[in-house]
Structures are given as structure tokens and as C-alpha cells.
C-alpha atoms as a PDB file:
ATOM      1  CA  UNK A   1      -1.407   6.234 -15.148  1.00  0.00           C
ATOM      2  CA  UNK A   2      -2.020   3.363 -13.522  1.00  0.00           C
ATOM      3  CA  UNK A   3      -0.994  -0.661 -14.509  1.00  0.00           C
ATOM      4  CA  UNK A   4      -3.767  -2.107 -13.198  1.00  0.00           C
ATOM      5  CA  UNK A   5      -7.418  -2.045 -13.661  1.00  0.00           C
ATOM      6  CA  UNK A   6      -8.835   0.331 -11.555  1.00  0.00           C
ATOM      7  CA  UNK A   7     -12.077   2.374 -11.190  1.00  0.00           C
ATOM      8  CA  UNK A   8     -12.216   6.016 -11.686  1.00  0.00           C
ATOM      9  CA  UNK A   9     -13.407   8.645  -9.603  1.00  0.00           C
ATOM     10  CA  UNK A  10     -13.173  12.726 -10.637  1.00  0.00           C
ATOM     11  CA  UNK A  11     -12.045  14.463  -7.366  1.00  0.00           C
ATOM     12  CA  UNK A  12     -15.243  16.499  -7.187  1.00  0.00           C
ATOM     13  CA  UNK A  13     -17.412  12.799  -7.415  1.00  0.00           C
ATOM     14  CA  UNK A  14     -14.777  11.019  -4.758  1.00  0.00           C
ATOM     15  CA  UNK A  15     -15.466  14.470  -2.390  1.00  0.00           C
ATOM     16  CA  UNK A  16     -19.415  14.329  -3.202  1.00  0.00           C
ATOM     17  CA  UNK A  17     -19.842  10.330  -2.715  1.00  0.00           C
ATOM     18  CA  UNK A  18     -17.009   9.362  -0.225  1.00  0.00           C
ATOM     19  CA  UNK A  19     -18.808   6.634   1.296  1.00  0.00           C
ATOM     20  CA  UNK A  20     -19.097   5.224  -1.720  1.00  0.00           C
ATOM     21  CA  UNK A  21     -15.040   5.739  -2.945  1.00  0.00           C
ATOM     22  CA  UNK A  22     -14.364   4.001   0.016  1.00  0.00           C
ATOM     23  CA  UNK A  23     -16.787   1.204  -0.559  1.00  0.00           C
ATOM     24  CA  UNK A  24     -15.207   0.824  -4.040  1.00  0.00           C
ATOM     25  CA  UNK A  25     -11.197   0.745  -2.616  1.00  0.00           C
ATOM     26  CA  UNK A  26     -12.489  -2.640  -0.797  1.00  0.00           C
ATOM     27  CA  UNK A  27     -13.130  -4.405  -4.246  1.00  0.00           C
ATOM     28  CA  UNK A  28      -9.984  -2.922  -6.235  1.00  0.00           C
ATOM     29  CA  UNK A  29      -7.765   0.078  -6.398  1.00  0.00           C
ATOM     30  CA  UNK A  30      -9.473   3.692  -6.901  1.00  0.00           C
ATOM     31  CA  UNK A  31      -8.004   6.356  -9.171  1.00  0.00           C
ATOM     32  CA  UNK A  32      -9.171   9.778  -8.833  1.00  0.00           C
ATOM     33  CA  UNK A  33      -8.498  12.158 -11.365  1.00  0.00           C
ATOM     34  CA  UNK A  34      -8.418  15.794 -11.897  1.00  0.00           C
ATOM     35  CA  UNK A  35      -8.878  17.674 -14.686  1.00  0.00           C
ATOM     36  CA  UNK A  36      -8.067  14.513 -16.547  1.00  0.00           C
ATOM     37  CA  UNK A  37      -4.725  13.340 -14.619  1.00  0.00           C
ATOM     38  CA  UNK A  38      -4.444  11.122 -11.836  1.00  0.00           C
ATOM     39  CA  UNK A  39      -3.770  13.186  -7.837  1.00  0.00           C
ATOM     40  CA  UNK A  40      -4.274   9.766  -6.008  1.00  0.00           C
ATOM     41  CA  UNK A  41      -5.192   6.009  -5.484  1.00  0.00           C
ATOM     42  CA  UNK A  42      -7.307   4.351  -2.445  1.00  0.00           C
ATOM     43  CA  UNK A  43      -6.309   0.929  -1.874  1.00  0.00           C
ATOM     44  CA  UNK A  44      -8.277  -1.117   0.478  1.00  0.00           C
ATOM     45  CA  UNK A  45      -6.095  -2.574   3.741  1.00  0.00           C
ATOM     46  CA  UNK A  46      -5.188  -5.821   2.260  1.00  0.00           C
ATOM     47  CA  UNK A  47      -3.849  -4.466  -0.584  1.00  0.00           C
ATOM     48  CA  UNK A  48      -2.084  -2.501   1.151  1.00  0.00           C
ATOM     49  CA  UNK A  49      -0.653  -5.227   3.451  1.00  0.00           C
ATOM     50  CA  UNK A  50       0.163  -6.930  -0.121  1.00  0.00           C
ATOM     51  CA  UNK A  51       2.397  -4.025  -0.962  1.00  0.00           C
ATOM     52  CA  UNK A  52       4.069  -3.743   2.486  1.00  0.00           C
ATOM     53  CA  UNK A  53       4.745  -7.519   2.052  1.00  0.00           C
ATOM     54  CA  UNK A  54       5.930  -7.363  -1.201  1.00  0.00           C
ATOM     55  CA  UNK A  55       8.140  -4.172  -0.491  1.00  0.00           C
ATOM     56  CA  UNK A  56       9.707  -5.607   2.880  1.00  0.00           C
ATOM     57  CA  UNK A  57      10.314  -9.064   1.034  1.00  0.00           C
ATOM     58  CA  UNK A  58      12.190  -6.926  -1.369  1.00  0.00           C
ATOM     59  CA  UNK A  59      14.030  -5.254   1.459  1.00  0.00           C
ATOM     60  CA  UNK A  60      15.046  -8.752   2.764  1.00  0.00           C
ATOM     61  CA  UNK A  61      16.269  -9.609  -0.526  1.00  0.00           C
ATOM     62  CA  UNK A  62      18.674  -6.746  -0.802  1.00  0.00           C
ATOM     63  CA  UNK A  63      19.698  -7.549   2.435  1.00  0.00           C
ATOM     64  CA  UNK A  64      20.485 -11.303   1.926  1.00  0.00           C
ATOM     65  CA  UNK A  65      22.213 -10.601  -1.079  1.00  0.00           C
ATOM     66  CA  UNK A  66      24.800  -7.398   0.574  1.00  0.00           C
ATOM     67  CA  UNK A  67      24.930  -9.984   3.409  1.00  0.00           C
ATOM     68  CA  UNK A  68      24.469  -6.833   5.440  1.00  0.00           C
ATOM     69  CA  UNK A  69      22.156  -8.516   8.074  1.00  0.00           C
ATOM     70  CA  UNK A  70      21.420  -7.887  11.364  1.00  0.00           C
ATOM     71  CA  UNK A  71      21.521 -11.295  13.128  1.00  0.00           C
ATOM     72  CA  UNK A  72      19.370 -14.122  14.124  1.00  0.00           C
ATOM     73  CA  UNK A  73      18.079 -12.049  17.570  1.00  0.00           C
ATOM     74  CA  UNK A  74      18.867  -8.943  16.245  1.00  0.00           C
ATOM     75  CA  UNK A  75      16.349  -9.070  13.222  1.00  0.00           C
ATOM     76  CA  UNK A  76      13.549 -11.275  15.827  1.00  0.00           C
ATOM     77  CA  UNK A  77      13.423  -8.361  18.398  1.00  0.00           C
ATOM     78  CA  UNK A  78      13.258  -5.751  15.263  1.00  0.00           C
ATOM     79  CA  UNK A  79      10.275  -7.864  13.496  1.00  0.00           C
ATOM     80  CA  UNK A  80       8.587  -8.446  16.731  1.00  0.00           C
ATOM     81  CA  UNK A  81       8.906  -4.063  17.582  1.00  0.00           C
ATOM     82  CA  UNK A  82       6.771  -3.842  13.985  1.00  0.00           C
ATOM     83  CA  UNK A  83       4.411  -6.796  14.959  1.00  0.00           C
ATOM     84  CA  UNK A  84       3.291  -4.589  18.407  1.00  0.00           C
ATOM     85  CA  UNK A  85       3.859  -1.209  16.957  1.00  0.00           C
ATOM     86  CA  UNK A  86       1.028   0.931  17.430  1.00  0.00           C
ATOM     87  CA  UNK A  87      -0.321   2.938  14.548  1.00  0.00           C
END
């Protein structure tokens, strides 16, 4: 039950036509649905950098707020470890 506008898939269409599910995350979020209920979304790669921006920013938030930070040099050397992280 998605918020947003989203396209549809059935799970047996998103396994039949994957090219094309994948084609369709790139423009907006997928749902695919099973026996009438969503299983899962596809989100394209800058939506999903959205949300990990959003979440983190929320994260930072929290933190300024507890004042439970880690420092100036502390929190540089930890952003820079997720900049050259490799997936």
C-alpha cells in the first residue's frame, strides 16, 4: 500500500518482462503485487540515493539534537570511510 504513485506489476508479469520492470523503476517507483497485495518495490538509484539522504539527514538530526556527536574529525574520517566504501 503504497503513498505514492507508482506503476504496478503482478509478480508473474515483473518475472516474464524484467527488462522492462527495470526500465519502468528508472521513471518512478514499481509495485509488484501478488495475488492482489504488494511483496516489493523497485526504485531506480536516485531514488534510492534520495532515501539514503533523507534517512541519514534524519540520523544527523537525532544526533544534533541528543548532542551525542562524534566530533569535528571524528565524524570527517567516518563520512569519508562511506564516501570510498566499496559496495
Amino acid at each position: 500500500m503504497s503513498k505514492l504513485e507508482t506503476q504496478v506489476f503482478d509478480a508473474s508479469e515483473a518475472k516474464n518482462n524484467f527488462g522492462r520492470l527495470i526500465d519502468a523503476a528508472q521513471r518512478r517507483p514499481v509495485t509488484i503485487k501478488r495475488r492482489g497485495r504488494s511483496v516489493a518495490f523497485v526504485i531506480s538509484p536516485a531514488d534510492m540515493e534520495t532515501i539514503e539522504d533523507f534517512y541519514l539527514g534524519l540520523r544527523a538530526t537525532k544526533i544534533m539534537r541528543t548532542s551525542k556527536s562524534l566530533g569535528v574529525k571524528a565524524s570527517e574520517k567516518y563520512l569519508k570511510g562511506l564516501l570510498h566504501a566499496k559496495d
